[in-house]
PDB file of N, CA and C in Angstrom:
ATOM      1  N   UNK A   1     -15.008 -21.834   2.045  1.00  0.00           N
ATOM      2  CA  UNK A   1     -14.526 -20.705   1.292  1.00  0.00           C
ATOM      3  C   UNK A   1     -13.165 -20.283   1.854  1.00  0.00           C
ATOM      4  N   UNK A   2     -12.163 -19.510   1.112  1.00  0.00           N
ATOM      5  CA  UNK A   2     -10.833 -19.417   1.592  1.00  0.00           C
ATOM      6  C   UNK A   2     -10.660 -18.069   0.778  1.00  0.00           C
ATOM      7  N   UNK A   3      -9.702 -16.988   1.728  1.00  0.00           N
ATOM      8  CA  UNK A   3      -9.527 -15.812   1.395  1.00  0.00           C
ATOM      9  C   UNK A   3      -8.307 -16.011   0.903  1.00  0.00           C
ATOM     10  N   UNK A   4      -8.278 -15.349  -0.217  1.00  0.00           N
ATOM     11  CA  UNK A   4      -6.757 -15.294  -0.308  1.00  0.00           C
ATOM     12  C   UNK A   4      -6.088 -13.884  -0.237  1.00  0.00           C
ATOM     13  N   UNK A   5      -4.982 -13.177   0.843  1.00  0.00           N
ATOM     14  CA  UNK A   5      -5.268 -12.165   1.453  1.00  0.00           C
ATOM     15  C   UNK A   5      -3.706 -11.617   0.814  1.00  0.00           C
ATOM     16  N   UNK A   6      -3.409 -10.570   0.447  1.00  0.00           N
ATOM     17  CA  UNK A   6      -2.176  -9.942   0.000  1.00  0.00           C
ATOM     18  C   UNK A   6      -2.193  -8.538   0.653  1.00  0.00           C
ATOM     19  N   UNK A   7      -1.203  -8.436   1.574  1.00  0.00           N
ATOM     20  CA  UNK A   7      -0.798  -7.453   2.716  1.00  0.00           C
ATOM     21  C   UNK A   7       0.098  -6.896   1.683  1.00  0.00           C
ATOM     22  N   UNK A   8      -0.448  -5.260   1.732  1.00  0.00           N
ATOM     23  CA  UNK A   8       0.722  -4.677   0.570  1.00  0.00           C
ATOM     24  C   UNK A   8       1.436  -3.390   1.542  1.00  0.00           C
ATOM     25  N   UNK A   9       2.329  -3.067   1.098  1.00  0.00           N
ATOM     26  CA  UNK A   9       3.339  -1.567   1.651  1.00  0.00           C
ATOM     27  C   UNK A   9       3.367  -1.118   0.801  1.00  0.00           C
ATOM     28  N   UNK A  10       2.985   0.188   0.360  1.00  0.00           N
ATOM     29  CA  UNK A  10       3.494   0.779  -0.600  1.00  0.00           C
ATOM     30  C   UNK A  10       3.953   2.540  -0.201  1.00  0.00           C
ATOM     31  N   UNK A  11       5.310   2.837  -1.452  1.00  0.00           N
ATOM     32  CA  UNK A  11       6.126   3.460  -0.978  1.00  0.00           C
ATOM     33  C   UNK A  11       5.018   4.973  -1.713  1.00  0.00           C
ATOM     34  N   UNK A  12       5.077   5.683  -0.302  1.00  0.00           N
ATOM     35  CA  UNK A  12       4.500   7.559  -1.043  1.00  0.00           C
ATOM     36  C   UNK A  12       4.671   7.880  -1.785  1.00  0.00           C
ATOM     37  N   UNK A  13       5.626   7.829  -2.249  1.00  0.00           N
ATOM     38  CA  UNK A  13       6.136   8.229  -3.977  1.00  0.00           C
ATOM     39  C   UNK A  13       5.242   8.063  -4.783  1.00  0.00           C
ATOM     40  N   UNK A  14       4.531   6.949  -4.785  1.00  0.00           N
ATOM     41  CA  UNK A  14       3.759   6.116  -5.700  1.00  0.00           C
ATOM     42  C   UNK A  14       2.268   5.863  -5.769  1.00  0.00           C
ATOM     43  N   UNK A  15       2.005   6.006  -4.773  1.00  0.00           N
ATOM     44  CA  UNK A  15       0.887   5.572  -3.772  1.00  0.00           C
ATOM     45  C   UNK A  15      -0.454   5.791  -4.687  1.00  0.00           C
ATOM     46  N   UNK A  16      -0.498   6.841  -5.439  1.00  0.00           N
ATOM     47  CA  UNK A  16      -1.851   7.384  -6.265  1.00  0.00           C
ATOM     48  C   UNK A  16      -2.026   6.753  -7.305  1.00  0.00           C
ATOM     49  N   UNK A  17      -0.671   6.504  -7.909  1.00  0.00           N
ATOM     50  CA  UNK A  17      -0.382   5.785  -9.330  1.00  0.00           C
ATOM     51  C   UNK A  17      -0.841   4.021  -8.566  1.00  0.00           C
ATOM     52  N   UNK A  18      -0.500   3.855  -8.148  1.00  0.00           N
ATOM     53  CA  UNK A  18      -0.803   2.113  -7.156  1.00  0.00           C
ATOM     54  C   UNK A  18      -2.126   2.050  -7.226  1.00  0.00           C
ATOM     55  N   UNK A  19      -2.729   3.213  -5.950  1.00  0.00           N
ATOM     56  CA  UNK A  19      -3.977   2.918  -5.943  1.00  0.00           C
ATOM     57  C   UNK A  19      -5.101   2.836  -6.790  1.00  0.00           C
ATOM     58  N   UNK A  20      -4.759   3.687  -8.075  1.00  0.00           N
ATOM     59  CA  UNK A  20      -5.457   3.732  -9.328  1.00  0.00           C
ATOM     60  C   UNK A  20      -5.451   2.228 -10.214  1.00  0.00           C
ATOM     61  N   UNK A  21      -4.051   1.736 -10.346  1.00  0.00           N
ATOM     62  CA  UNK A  21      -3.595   0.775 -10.743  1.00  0.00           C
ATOM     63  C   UNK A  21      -4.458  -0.096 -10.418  1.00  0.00           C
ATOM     64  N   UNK A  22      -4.508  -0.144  -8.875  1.00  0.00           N
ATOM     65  CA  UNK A  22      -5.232  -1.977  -8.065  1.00  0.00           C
ATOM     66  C   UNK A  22      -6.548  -1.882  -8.345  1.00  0.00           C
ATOM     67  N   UNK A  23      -7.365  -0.520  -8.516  1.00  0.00           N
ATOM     68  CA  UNK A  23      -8.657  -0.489  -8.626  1.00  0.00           C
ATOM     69  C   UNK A  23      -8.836  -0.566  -9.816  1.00  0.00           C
ATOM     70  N   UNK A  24      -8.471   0.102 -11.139  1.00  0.00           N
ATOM     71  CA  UNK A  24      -8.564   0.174 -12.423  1.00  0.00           C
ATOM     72  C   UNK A  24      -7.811  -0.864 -13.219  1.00  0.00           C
ATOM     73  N   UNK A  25      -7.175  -2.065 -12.836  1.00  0.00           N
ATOM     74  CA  UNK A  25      -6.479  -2.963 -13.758  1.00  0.00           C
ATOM     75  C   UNK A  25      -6.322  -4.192 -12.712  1.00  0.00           C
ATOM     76  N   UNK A  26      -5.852  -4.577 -11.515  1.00  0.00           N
ATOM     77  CA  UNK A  26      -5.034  -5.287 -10.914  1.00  0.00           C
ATOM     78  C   UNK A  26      -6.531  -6.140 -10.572  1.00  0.00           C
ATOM     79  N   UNK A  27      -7.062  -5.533  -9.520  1.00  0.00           N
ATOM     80  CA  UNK A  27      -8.182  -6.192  -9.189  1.00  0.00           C
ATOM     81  C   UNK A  27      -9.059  -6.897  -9.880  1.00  0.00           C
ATOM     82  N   UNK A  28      -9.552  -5.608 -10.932  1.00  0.00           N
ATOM     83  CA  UNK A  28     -10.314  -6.625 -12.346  1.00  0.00           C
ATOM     84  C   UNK A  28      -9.808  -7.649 -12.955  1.00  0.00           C
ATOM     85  N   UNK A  29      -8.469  -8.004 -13.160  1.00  0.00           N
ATOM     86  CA  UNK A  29      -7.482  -8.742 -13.817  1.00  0.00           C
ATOM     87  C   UNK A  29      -7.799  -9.976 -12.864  1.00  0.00           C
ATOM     88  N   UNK A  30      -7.858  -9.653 -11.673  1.00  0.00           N
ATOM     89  CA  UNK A  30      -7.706 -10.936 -10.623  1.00  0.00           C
ATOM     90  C   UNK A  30      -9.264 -11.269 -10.450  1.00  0.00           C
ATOM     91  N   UNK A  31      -9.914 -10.541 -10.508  1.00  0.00           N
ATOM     92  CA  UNK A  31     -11.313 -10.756 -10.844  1.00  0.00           C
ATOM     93  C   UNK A  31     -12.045 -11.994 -12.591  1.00  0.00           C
ATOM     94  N   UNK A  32     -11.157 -11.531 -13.036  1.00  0.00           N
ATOM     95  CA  UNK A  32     -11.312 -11.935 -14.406  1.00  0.00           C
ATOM     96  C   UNK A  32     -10.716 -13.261 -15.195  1.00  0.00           C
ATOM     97  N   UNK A  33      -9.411 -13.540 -13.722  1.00  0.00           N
ATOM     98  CA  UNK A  33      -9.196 -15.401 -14.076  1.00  0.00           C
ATOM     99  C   UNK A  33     -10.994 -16.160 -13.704  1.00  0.00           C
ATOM    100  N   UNK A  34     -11.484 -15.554 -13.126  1.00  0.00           N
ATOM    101  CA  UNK A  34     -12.877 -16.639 -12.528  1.00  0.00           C
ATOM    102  C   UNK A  34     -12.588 -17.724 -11.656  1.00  0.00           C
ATOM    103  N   UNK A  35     -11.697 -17.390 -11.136  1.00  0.00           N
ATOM    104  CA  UNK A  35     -10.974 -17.725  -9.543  1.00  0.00           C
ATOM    105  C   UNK A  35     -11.915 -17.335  -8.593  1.00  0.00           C
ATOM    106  N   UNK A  36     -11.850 -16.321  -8.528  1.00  0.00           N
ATOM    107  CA  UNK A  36     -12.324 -15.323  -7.048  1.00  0.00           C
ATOM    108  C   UNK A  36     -14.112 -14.892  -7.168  1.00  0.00           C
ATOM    109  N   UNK A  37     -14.665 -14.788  -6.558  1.00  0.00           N
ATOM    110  CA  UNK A  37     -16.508 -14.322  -6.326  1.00  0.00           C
ATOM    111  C   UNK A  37     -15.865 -12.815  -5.622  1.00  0.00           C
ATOM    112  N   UNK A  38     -15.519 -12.511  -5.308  1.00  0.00           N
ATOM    113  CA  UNK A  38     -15.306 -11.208  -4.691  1.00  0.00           C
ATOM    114  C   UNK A  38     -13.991 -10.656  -3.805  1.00  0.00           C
ATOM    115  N   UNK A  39     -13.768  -9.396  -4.346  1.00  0.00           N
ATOM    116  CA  UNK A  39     -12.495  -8.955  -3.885  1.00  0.00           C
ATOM    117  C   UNK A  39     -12.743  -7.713  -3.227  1.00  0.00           C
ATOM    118  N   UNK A  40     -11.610  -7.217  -2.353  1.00  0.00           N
ATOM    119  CA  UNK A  40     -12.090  -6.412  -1.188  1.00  0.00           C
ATOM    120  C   UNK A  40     -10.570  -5.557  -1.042  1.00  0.00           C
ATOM    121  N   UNK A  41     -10.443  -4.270  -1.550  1.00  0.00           N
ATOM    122  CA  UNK A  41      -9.580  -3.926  -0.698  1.00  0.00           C
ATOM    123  C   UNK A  41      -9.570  -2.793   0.110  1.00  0.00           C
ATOM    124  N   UNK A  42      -9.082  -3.475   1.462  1.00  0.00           N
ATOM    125  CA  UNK A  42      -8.892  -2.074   3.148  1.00  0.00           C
ATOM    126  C   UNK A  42      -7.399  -1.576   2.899  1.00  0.00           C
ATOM    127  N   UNK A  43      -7.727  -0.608   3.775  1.00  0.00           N
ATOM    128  CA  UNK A  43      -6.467   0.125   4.004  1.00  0.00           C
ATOM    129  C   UNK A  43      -6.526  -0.287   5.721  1.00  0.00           C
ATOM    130  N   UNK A  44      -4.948  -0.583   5.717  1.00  0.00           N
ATOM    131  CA  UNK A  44      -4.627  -1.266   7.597  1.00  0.00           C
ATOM    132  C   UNK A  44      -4.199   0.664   8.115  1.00  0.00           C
ATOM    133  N   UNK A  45      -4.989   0.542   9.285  1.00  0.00           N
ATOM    134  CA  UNK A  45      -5.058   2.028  10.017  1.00  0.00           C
ATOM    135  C   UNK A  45      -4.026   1.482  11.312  1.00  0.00           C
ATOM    136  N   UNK A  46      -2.879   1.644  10.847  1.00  0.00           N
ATOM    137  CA  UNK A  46      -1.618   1.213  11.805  1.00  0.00           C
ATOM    138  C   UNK A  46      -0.546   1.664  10.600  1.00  0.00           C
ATOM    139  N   UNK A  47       0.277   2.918  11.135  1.00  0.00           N
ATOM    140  CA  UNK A  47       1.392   3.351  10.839  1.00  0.00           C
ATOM    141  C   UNK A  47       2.626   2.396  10.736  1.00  0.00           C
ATOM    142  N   UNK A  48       3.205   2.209  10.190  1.00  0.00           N
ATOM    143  CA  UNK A  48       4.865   0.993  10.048  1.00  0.00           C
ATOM    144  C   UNK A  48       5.886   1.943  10.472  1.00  0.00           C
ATOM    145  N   UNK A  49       6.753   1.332  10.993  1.00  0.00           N
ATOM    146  CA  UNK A  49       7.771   2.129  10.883  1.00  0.00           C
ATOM    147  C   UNK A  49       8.737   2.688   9.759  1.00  0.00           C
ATOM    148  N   UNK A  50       8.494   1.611   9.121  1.00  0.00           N
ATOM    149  CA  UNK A  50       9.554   1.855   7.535  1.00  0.00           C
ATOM    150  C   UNK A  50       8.547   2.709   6.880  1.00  0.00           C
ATOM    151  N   UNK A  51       7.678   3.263   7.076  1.00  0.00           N
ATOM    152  CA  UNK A  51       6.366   4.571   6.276  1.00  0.00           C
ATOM    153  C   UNK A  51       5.549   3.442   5.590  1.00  0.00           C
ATOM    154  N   UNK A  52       5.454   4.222   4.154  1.00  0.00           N
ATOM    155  CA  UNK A  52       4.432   3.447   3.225  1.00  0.00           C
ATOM    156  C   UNK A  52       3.328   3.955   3.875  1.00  0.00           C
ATOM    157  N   UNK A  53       2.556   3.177   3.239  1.00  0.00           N
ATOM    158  CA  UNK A  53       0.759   3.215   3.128  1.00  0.00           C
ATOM    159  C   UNK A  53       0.213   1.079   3.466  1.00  0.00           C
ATOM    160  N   UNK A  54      -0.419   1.340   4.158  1.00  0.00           N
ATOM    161  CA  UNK A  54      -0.238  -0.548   3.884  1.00  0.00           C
ATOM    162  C   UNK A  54      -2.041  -0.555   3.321  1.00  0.00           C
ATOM    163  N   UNK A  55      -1.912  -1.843   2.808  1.00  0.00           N
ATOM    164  CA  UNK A  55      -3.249  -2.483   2.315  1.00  0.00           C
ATOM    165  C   UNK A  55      -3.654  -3.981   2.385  1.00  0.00           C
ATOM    166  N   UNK A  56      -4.784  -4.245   2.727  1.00  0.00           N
ATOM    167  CA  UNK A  56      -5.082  -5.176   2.563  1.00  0.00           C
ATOM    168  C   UNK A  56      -6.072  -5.855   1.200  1.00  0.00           C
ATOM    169  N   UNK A  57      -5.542  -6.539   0.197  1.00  0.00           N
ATOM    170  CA  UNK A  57      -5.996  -6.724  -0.929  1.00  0.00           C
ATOM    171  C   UNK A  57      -6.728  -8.294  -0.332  1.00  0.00           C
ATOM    172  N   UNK A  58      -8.066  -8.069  -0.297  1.00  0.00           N
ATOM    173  CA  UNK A  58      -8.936  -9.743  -0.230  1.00  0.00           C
ATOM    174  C   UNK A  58      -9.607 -10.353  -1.064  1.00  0.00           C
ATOM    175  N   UNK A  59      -9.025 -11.809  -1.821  1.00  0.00           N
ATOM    176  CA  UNK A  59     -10.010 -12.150  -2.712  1.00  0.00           C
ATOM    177  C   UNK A  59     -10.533 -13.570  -2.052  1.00  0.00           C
ATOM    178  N   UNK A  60     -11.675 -13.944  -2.539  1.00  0.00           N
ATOM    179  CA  UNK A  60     -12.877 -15.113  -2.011  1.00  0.00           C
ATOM    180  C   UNK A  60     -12.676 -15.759  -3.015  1.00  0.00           C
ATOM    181  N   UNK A  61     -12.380 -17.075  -2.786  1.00  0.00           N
ATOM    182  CA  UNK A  61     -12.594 -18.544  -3.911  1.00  0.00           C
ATOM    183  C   UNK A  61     -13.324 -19.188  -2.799  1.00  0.00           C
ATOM    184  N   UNK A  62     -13.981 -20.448  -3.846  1.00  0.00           N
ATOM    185  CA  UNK A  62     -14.844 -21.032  -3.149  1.00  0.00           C
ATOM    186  C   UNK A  62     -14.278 -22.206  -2.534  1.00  0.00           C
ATOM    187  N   UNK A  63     -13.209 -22.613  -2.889  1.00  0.00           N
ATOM    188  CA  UNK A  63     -12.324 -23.895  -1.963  1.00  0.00           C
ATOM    189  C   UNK A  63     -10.884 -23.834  -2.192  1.00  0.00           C
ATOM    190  N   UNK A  64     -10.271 -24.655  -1.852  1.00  0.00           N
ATOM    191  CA  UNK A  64      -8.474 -24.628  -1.942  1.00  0.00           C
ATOM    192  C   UNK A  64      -8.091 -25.096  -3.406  1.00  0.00           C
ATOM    193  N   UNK A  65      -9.242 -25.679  -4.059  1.00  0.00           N
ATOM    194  CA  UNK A  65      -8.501 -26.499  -5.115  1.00  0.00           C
ATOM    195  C   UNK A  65      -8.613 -25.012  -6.032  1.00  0.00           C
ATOM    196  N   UNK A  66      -9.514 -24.434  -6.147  1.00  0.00           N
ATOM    197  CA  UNK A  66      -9.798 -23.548  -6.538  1.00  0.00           C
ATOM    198  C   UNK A  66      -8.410 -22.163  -6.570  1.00  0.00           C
ATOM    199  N   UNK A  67      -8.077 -22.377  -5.599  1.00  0.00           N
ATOM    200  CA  UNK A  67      -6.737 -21.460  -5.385  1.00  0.00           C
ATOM    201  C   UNK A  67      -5.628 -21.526  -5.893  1.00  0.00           C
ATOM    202  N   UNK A  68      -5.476 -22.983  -5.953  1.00  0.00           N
ATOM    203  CA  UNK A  68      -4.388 -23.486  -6.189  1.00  0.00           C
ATOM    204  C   UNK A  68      -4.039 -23.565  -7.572  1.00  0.00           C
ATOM    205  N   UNK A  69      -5.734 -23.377  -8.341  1.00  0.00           N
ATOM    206  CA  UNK A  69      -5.572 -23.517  -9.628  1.00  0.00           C
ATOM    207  C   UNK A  69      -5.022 -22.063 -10.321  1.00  0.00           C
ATOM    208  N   UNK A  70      -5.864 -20.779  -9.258  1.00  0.00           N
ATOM    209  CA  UNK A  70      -5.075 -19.794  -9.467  1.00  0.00           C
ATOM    210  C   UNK A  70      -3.305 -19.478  -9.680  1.00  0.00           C
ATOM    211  N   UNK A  71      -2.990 -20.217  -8.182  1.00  0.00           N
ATOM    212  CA  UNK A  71      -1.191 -20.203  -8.094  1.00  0.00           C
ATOM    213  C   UNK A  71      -1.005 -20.512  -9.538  1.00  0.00           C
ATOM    214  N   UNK A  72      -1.001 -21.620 -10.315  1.00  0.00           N
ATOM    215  CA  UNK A  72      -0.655 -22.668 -11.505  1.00  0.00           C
ATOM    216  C   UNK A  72      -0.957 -22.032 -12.676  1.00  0.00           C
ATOM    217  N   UNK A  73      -1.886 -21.268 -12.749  1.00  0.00           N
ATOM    218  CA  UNK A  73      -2.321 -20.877 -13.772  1.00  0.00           C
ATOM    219  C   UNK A  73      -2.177 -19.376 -14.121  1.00  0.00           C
ATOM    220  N   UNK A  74      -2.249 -18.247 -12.938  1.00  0.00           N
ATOM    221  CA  UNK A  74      -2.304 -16.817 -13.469  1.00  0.00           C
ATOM    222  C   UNK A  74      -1.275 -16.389 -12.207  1.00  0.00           C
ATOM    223  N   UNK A  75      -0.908 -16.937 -11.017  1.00  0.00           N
ATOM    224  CA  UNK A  75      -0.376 -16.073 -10.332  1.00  0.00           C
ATOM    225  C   UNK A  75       0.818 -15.288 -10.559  1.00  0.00           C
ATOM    226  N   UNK A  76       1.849 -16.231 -11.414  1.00  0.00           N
ATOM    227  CA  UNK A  76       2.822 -15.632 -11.729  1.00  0.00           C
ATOM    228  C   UNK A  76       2.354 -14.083 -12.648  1.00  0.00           C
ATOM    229  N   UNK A  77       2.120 -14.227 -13.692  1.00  0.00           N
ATOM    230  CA  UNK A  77       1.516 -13.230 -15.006  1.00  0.00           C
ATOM    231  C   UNK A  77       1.370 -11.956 -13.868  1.00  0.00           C
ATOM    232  N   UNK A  78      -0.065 -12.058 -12.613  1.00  0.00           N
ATOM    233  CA  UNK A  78      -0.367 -11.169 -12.522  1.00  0.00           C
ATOM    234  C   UNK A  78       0.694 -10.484 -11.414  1.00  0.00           C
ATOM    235  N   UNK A  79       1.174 -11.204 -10.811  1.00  0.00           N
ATOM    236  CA  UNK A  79       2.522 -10.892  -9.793  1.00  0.00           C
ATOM    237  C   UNK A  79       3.531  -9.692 -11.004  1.00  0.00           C
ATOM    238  N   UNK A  80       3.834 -10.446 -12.080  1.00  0.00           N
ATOM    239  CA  UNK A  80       4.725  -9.685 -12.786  1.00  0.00           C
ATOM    240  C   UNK A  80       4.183  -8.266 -13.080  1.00  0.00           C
ATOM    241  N   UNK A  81       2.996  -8.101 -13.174  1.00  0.00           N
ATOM    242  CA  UNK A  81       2.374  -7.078 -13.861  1.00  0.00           C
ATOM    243  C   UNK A  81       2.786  -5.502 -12.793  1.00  0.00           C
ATOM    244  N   UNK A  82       2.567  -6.139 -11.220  1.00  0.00           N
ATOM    245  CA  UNK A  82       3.084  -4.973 -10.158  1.00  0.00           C
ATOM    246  C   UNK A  82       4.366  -4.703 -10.224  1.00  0.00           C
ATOM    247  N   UNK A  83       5.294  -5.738 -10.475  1.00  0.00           N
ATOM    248  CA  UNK A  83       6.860  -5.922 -10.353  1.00  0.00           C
ATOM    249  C   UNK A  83       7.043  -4.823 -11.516  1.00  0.00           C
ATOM    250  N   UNK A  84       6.424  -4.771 -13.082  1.00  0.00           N
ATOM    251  CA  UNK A  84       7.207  -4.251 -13.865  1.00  0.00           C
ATOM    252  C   UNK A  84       6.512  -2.905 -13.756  1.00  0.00           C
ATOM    253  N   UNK A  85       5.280  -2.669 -12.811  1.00  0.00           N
ATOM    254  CA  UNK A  85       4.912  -1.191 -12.662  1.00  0.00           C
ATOM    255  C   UNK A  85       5.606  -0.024 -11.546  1.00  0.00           C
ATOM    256  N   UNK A  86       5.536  -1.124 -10.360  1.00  0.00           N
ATOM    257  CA  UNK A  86       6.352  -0.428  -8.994  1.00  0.00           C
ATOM    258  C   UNK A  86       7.269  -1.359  -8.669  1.00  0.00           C
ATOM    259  N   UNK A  87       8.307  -1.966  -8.986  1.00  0.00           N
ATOM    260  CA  UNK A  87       9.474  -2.121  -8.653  1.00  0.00           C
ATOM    261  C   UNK A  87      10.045  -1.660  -7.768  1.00  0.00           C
ATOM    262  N   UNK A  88      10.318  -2.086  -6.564  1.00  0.00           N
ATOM    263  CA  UNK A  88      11.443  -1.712  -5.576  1.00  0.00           C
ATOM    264  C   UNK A  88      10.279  -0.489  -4.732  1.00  0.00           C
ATOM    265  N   UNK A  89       9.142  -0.534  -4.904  1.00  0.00           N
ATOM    266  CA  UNK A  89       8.469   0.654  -4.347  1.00  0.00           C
ATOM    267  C   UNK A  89       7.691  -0.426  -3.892  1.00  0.00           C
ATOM    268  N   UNK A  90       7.590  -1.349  -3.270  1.00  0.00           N
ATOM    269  CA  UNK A  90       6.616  -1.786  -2.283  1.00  0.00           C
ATOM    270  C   UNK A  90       6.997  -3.237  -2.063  1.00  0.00           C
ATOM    271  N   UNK A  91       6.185  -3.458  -0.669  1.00  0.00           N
ATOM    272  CA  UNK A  91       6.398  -4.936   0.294  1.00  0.00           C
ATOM    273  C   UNK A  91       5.147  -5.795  -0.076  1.00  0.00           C
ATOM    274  N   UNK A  92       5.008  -7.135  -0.405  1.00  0.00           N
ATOM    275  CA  UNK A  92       4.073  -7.502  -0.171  1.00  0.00           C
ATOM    276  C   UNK A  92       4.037  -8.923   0.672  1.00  0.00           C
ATOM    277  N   UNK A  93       3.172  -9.446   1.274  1.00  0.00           N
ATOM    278  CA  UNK A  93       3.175 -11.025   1.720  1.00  0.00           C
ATOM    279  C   UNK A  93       1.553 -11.198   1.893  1.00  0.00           C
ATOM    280  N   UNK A  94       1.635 -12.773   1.532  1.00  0.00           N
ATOM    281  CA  UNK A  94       0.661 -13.488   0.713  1.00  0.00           C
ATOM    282  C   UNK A  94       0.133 -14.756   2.193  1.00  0.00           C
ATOM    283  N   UNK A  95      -1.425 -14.181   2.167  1.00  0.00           N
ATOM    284  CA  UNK A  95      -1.854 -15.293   3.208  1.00  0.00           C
ATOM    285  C   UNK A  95      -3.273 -16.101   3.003  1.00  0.00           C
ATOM    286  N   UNK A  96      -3.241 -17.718   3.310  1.00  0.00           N
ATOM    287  CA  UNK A  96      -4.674 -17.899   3.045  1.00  0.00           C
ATOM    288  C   UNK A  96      -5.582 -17.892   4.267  1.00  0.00           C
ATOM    289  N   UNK A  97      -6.639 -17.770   4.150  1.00  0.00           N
ATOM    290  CA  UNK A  97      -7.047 -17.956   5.094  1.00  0.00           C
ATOM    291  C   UNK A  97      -8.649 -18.497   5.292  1.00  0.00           C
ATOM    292  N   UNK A  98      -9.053 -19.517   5.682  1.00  0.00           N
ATOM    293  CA  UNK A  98     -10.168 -20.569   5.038  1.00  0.00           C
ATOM    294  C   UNK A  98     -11.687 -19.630   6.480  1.00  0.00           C
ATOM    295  N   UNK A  99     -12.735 -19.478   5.820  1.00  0.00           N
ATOM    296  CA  UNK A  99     -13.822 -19.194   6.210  1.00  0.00           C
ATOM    297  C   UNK A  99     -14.405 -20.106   7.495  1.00  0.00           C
ATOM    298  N   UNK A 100     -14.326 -19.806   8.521  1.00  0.00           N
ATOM    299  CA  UNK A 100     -14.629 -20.962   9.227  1.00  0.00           C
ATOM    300  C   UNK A 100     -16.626 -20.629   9.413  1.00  0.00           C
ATOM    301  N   UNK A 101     -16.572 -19.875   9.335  1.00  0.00           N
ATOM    302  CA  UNK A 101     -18.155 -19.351  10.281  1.00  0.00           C
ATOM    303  C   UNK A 101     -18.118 -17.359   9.729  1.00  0.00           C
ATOM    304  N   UNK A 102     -19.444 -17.594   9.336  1.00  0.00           N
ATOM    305  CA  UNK A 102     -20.376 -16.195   9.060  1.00  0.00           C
ATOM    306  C   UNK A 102     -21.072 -15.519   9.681  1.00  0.00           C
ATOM    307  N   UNK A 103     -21.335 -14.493  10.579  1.00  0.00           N
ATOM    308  CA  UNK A 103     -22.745 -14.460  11.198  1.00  0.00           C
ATOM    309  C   UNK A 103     -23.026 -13.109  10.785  1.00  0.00           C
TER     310      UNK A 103
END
């Protein structure tokens, strides 16, 4: 299994309108290619210096091919969808990271 993990910043200004957004549209959306079994998002309890709010957005596919089919197929679409909502109001970077062990 492989996480696919999106570290977000987002700027105060915005932050309510975002968080409504990722829970009420973004998530389900990414939920709804049938990519992912489950998505998860934390809030990182570590202040930045540049401010913001940070987050950790986690979704579960069940292998790499699986991911990849995501990249190819919806990542762009749903990437655009934040760009044309918060523009210039937030950081993000994109990590995988494969399940080694459960306990």
């Amino acid at each position: 299994m492989f996480i696919y993990n999106v570290t977000i910043n987002i700027d105060e200004t915005v932050h309510d309108q975002w968080l409504l957004w990722m829970k009420e549209n973004h998530i389900p959306a990414m939920l709804a290619t049938g990519k992912f079994t489950t998505a998860k998002l934390c809030k990182v309890l570590v202040e930045e210096d540049m401010g913001g709010i940070t987050y950790s957005a986690q979704y579960t596919a069940k292998d790499k091919a699986t991911l990849e089919q995501y990249y190819q197929e919806d990542a762009e679409r749903l990437r655009n969808d934040g760009m044309k909502n918060f523009a210039n109001k937030f950081v993000a970077f994109r990590t995988e990271l494969e399940i080694i062990s459960e306990h």
